[in-house]
C-alpha atoms as a PDB file:
ATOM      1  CA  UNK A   1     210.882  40.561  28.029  1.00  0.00           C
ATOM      2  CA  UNK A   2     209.965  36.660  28.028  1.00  0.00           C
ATOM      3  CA  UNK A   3     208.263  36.271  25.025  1.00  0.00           C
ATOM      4  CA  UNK A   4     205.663  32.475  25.291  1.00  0.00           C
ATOM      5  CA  UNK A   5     203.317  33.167  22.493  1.00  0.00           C
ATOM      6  CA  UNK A   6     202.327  30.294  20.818  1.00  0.00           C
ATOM      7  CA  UNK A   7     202.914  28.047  23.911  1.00  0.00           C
ATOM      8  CA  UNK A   8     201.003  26.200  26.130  1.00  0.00           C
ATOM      9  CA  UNK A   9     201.326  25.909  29.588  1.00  0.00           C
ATOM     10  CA  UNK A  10     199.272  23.068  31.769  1.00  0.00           C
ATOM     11  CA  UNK A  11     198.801  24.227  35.594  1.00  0.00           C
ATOM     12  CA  UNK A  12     197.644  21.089  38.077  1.00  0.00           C
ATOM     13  CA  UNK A  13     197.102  22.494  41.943  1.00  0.00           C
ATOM     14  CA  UNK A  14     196.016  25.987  40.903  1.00  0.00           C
ATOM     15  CA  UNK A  15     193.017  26.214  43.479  1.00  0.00           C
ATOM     16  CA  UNK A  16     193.298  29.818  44.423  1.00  0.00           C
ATOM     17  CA  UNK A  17     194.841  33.480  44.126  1.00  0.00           C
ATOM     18  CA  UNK A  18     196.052  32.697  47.179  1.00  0.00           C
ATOM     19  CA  UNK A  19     198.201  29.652  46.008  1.00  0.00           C
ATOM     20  CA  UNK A  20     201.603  30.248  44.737  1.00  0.00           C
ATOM     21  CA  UNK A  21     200.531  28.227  40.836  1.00  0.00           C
ATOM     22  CA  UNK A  22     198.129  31.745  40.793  1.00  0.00           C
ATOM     23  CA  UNK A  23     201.250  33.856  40.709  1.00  0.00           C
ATOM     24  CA  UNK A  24     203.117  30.923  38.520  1.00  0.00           C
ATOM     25  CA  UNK A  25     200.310  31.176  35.747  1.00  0.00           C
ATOM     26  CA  UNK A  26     199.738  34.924  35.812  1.00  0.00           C
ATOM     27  CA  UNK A  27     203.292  35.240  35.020  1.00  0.00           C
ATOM     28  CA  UNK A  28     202.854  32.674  32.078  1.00  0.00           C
ATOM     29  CA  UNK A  29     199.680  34.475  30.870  1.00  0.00           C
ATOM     30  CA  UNK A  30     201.038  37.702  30.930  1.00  0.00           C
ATOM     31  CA  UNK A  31     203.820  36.140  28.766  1.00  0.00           C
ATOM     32  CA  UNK A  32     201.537  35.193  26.333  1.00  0.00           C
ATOM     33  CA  UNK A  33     201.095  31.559  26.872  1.00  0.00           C
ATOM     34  CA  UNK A  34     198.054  29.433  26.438  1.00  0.00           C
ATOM     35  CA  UNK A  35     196.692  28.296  30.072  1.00  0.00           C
ATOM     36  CA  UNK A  36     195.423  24.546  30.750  1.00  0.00           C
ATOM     37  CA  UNK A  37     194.326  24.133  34.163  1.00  0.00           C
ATOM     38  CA  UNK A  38     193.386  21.123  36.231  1.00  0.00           C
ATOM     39  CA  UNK A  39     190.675  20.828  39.462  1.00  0.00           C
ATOM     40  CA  UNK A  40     190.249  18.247  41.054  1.00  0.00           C
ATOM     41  CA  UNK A  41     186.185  17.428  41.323  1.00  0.00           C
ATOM     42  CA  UNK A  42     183.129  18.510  39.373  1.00  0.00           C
ATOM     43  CA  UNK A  43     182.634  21.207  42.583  1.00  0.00           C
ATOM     44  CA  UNK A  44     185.719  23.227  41.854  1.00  0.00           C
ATOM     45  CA  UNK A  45     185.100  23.334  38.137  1.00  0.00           C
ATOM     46  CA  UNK A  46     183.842  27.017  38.188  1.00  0.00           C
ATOM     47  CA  UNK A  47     186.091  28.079  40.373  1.00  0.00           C
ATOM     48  CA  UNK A  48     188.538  26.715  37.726  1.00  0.00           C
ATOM     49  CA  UNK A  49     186.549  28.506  35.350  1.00  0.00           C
ATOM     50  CA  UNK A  50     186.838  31.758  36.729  1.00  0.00           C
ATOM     51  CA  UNK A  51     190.053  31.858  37.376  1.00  0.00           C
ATOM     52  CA  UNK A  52     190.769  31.706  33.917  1.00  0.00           C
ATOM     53  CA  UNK A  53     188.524  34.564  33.803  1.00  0.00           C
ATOM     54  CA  UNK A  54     190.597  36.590  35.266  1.00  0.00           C
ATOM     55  CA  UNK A  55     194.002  35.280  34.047  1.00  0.00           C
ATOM     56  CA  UNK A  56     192.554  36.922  30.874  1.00  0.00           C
ATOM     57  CA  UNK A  57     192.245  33.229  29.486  1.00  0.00           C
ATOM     58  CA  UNK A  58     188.796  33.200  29.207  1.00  0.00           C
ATOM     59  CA  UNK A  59     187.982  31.674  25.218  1.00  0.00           C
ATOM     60  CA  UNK A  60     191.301  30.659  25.114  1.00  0.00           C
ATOM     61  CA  UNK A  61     192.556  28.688  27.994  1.00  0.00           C
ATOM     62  CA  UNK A  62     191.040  25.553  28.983  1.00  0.00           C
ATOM     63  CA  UNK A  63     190.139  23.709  32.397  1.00  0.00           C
ATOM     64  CA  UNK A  64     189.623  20.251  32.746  1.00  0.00           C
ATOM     65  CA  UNK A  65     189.178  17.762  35.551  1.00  0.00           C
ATOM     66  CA  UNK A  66     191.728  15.259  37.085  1.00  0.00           C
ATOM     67  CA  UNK A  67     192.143  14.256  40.354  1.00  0.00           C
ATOM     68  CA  UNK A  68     195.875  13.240  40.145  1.00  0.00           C
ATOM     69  CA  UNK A  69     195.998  10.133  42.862  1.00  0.00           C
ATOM     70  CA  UNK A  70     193.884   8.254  39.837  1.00  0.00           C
ATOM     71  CA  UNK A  71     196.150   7.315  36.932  1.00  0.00           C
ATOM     72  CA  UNK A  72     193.068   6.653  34.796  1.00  0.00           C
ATOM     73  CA  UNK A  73     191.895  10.409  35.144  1.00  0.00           C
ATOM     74  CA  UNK A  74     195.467  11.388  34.341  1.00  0.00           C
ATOM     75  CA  UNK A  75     195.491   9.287  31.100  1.00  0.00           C
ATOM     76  CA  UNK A  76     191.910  10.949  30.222  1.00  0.00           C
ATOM     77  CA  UNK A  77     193.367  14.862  30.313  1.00  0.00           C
ATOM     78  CA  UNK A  78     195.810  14.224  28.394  1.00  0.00           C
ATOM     79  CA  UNK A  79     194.275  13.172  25.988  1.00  0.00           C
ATOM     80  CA  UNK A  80     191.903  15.531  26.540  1.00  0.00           C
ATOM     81  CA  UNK A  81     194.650  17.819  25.980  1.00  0.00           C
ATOM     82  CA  UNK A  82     195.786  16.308  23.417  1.00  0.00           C
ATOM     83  CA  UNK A  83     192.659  16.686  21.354  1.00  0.00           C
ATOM     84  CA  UNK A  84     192.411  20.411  21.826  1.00  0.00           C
ATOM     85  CA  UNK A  85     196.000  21.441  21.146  1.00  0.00           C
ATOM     86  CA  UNK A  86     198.652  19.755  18.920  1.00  0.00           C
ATOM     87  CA  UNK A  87     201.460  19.936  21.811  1.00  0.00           C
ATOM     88  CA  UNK A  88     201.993  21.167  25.405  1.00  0.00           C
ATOM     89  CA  UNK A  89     205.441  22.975  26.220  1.00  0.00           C
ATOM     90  CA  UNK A  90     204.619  23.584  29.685  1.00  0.00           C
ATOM     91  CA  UNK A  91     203.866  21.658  32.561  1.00  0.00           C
ATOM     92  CA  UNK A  92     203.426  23.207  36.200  1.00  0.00           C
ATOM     93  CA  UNK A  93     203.549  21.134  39.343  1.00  0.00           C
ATOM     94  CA  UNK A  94     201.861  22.455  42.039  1.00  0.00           C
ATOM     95  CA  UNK A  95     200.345  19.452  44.019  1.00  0.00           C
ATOM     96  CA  UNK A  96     201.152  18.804  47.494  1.00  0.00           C
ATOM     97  CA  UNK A  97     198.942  17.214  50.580  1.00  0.00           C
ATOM     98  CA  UNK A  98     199.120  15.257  53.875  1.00  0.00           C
ATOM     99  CA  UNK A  99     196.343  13.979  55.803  1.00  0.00           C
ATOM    100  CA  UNK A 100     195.587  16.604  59.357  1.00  0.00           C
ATOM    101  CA  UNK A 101     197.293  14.294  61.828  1.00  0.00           C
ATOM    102  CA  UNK A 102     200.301  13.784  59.890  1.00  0.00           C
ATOM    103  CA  UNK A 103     201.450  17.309  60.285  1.00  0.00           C
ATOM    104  CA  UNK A 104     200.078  17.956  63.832  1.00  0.00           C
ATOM    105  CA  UNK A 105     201.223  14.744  65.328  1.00  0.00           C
ATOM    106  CA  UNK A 106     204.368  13.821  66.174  1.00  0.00           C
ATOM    107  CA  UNK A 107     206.353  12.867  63.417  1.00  0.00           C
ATOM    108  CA  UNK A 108     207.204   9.529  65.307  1.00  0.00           C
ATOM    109  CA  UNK A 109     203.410   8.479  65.391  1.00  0.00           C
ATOM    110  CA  UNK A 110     203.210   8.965  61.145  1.00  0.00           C
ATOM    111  CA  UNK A 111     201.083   6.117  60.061  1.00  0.00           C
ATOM    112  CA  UNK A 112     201.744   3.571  57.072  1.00  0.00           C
ATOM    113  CA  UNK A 113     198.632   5.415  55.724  1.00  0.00           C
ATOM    114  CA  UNK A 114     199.529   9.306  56.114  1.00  0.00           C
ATOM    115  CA  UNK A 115     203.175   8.312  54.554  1.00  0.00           C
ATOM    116  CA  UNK A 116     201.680   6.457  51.615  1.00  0.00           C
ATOM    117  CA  UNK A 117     199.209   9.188  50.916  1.00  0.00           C
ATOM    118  CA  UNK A 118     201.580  12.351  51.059  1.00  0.00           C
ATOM    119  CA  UNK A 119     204.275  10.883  48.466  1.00  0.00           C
ATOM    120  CA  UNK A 120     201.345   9.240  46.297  1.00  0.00           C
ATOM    121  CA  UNK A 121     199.808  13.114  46.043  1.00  0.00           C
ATOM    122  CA  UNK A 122     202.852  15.098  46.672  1.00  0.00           C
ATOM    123  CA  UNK A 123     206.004  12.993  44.553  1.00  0.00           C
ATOM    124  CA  UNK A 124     204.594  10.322  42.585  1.00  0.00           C
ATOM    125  CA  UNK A 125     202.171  12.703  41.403  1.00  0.00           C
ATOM    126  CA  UNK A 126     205.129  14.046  39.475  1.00  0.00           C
ATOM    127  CA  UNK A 127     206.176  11.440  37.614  1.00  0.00           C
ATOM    128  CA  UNK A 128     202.646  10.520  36.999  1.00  0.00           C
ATOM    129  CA  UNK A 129     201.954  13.702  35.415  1.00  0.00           C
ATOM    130  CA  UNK A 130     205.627  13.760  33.546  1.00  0.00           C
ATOM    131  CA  UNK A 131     204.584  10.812  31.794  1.00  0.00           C
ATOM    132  CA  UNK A 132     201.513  12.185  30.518  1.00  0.00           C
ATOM    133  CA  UNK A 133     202.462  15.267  29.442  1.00  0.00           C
ATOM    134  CA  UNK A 134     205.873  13.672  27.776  1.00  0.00           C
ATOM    135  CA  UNK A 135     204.364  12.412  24.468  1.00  0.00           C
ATOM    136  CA  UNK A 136     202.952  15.547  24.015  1.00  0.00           C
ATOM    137  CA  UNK A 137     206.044  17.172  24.699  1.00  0.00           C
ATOM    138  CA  UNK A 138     207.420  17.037  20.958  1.00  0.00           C
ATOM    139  CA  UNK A 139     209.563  20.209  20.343  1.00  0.00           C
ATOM    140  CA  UNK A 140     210.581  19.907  23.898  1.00  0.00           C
ATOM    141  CA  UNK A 141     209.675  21.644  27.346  1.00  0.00           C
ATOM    142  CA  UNK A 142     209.511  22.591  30.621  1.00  0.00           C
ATOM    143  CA  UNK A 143     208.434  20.787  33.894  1.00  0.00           C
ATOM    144  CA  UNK A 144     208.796  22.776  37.161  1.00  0.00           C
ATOM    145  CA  UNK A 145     206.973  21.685  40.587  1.00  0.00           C
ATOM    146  CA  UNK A 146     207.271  23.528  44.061  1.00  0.00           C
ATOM    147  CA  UNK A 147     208.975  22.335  46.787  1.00  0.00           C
ATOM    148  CA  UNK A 148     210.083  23.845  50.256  1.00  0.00           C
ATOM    149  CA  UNK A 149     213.368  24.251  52.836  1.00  0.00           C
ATOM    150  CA  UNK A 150     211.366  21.659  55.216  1.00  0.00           C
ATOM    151  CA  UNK A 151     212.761  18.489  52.909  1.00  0.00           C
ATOM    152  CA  UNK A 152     216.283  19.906  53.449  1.00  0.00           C
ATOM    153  CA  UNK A 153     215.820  20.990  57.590  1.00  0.00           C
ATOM    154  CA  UNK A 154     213.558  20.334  60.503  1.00  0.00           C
ATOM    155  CA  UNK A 155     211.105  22.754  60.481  1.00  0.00           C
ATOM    156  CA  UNK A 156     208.283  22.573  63.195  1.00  0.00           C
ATOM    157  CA  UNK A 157     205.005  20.386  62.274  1.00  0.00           C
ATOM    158  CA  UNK A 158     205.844  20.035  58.525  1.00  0.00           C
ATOM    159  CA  UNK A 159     206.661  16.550  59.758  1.00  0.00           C
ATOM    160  CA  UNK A 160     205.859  13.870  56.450  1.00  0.00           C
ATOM    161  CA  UNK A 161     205.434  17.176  54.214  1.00  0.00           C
ATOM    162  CA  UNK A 162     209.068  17.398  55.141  1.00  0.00           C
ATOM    163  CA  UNK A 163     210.172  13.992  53.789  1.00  0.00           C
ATOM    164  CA  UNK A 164     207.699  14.326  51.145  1.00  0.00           C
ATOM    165  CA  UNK A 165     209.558  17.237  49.891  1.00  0.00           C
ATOM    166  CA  UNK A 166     212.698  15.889  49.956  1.00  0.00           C
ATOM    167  CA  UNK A 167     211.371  12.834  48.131  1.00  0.00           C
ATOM    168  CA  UNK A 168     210.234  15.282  45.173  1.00  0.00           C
ATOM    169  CA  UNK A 169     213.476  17.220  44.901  1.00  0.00           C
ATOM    170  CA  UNK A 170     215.028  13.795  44.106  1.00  0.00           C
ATOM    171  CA  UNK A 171     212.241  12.510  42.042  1.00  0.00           C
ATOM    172  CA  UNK A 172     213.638  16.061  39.935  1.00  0.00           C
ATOM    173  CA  UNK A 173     216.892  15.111  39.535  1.00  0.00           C
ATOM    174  CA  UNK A 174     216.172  11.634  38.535  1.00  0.00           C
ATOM    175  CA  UNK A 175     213.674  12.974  35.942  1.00  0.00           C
ATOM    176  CA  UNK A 176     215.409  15.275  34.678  1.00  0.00           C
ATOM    177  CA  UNK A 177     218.182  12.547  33.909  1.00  0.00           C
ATOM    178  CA  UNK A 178     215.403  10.588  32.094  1.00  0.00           C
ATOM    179  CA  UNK A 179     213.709  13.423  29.984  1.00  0.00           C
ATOM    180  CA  UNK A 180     217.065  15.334  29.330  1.00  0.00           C
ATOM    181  CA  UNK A 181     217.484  13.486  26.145  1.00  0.00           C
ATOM    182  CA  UNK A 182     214.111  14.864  24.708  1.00  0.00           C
ATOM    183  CA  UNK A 183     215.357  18.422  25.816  1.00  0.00           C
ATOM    184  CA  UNK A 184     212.450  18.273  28.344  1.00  0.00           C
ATOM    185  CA  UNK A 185     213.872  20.176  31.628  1.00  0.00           C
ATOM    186  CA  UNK A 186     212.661  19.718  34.997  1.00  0.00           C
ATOM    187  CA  UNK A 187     213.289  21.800  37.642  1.00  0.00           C
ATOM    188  CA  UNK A 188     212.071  23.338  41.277  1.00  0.00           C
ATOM    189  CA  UNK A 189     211.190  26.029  43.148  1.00  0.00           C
ATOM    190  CA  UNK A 190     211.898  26.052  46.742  1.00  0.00           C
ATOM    191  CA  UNK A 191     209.836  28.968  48.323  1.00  0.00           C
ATOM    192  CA  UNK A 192     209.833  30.784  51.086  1.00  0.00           C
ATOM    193  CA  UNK A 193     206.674  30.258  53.934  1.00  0.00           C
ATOM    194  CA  UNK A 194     203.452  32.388  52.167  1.00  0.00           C
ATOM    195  CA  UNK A 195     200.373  32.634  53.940  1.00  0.00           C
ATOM    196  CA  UNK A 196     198.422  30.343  51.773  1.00  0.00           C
ATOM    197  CA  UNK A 197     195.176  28.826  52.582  1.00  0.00           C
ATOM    198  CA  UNK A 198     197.532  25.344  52.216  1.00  0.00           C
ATOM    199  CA  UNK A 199     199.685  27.060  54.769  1.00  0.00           C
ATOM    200  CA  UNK A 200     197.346  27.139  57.714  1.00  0.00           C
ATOM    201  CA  UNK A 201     197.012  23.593  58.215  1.00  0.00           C
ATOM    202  CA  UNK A 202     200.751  24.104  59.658  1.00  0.00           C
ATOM    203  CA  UNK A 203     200.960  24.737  63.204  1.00  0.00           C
ATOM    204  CA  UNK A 204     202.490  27.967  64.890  1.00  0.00           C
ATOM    205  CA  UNK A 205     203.074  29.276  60.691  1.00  0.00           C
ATOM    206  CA  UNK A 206     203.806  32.690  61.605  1.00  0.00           C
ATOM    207  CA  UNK A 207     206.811  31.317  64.331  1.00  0.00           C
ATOM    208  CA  UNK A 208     208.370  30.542  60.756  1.00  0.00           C
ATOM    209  CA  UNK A 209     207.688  33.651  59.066  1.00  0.00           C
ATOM    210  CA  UNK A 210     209.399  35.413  62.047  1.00  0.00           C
ATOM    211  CA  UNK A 211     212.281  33.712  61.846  1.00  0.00           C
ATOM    212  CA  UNK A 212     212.981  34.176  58.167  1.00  0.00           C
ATOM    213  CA  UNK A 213     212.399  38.124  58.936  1.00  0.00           C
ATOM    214  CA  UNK A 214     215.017  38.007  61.480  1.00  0.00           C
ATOM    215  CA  UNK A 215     217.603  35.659  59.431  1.00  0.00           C
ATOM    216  CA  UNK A 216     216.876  36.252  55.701  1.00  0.00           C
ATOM    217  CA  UNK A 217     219.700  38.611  54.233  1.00  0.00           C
ATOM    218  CA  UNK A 218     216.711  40.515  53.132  1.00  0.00           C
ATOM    219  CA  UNK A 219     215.340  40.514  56.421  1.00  0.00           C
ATOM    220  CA  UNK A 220     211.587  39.628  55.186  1.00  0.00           C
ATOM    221  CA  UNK A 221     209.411  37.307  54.186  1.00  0.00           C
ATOM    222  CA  UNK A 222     208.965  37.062  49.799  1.00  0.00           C
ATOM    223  CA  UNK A 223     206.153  37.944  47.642  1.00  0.00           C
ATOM    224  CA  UNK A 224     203.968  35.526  46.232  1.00  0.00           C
ATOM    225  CA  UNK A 225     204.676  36.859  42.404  1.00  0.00           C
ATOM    226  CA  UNK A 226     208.415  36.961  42.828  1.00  0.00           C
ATOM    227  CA  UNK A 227     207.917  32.654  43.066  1.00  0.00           C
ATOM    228  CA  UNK A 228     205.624  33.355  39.365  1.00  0.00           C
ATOM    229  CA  UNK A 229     208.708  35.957  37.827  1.00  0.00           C
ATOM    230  CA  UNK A 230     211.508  32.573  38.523  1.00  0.00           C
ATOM    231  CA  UNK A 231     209.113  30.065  37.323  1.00  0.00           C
ATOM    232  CA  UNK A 232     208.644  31.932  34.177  1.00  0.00           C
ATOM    233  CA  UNK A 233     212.506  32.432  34.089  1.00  0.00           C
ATOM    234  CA  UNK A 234     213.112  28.576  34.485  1.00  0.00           C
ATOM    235  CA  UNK A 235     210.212  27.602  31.906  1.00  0.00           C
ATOM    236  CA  UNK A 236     211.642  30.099  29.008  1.00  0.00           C
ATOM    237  CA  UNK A 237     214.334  29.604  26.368  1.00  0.00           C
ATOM    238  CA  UNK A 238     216.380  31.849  28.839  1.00  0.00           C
ATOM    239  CA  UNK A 239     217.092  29.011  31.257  1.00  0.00           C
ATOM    240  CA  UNK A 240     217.807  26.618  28.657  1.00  0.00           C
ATOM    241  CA  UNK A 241     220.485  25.403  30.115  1.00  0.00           C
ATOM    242  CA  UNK A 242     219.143  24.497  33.663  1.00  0.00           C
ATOM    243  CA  UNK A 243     217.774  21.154  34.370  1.00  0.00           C
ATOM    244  CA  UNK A 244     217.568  19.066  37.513  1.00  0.00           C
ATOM    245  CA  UNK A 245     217.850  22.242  39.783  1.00  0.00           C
ATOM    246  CA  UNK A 246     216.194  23.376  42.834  1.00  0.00           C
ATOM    247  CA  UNK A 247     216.074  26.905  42.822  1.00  0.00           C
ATOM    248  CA  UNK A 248     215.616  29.116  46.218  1.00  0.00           C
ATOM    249  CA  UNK A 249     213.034  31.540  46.016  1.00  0.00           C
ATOM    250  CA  UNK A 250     213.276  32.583  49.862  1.00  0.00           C
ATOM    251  CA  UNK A 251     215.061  36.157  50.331  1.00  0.00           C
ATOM    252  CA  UNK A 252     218.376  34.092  51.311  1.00  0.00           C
ATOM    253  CA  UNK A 253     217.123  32.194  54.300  1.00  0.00           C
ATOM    254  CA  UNK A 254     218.695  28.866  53.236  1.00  0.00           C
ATOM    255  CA  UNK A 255     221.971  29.975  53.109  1.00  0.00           C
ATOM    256  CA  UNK A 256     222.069  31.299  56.867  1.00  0.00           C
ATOM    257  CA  UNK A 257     223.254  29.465  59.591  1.00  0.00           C
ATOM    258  CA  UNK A 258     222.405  31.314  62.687  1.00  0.00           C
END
């Protein structure tokens, strides 16, 4: 058993029980660790709340706002953070968006805008948040974000998401190279398609379900807490050793070829 007692974990893009950072932090929780979670506007602050109601956080855990395309709000929950806990050894990455027409669109008609604002919220998010959560990083840590097979292969109207994706996987090697010498780790978790509420703004989802039914070696679609059980592999002393990795979370789809 993964034993995180005594740590603290800091969720951003946990907006749901739908979303796959539910399953990520229930995992943690159930580990024992100390949940910080993020929302984005003064709107979803109950929700935020309430979720760590039933996380079985409530009077322990902590929510706090920060919309993550600001660098100012970033800056203010840390130290925010900061203030109520001496260190983090946790940080969960769970952020991604692109505007409607981006992913219905052709991806030849992507705008300068729709680019700029799906690696600002999706990738540089990352290394915004990284560098916040560093400093407070002092025995060391644990960054993992979520990524998907549509920065590796085509996959129909991911589109920018796509190169978005891809743009994050690199953004873990290369900061993974830069935190590696404060034994900070940073990893990924590629996982399969999920019917999340983020999920229906893709076009013809369940075409992509049905093919990873047919192909997968395990010929079906994953489980949203099977993502949570290899992100709290990948964030314990057990994966020590791993850094810089994307790991496949997707019943062996990516490793078929027809």
């Amino acid at each position: 058993m993964i034993d995180l007692k005594g740590k603290v974990a800091v969720v951003f893009g946990l907006a749901n029980k739908r979303s796959i950072a539910y399953s990520v932090a229930q995992k943690l929780a159930e580990a024992g660790a100390t949940l910080v979670l993020s929302y984005q506007s003064e709107r979803l602050q109950r929700e935020a709340e309430e979720l760590l109601e039933d996380l079985g956080q409530s009077g322990t855990g902590c929510a706090f706002r920060c919309d993550v395309s600001r660098d100012e709000e970033i800056d203010a929950v840390f130290a925010q953070i900061a203030e109520a806990f001496s260190r983090i050894d946790i940080l969960i990455h769970s952020v991604a968006f692109a505007p409607a027409d981006a992913l219905k669109n052709d991806f030849l008609l992507t705008s300068r805008e729709d680019f700029r604002i799906a690696h600002d919220i999706s990738v540089y998010s990352l290394i915004a948040l990284a560098r916040a959560a560093a400093p407070l990083m002092s025995d060391g840590g644990a960054i993992l974000t979520l990524t998907y097979y549509g920065g590796e292969k085509v996959f129909p109207n991911y589109n920018v998401m796509g190169v978005a994706k891809a743009a994050l996987e690199s953004a873990v090697r290369y900061l993974a190279a830069s935190l590696g010498a404060r034994n900070i780790r940073v990893n990924a978790v590629s996982a399969g398609p999920i019917r999340t509420l983020a999920a229906r703004g893709i076009g013809d989802f369940n075409q992509i379900l049905d093919a990873v039914t047919l192909r997968a070696p395990l010929h079906r679609n994953i489980e949203q807490i099977e993502v949570g059980n290899t992100a709290l592999f990948l964030c314990s002393p057990l994966a020590s050793g791993i850094t810089g990795e994307v790991t496949f979370v997707d019943c062996g789809f990516n490793i078929t070829g027809i």
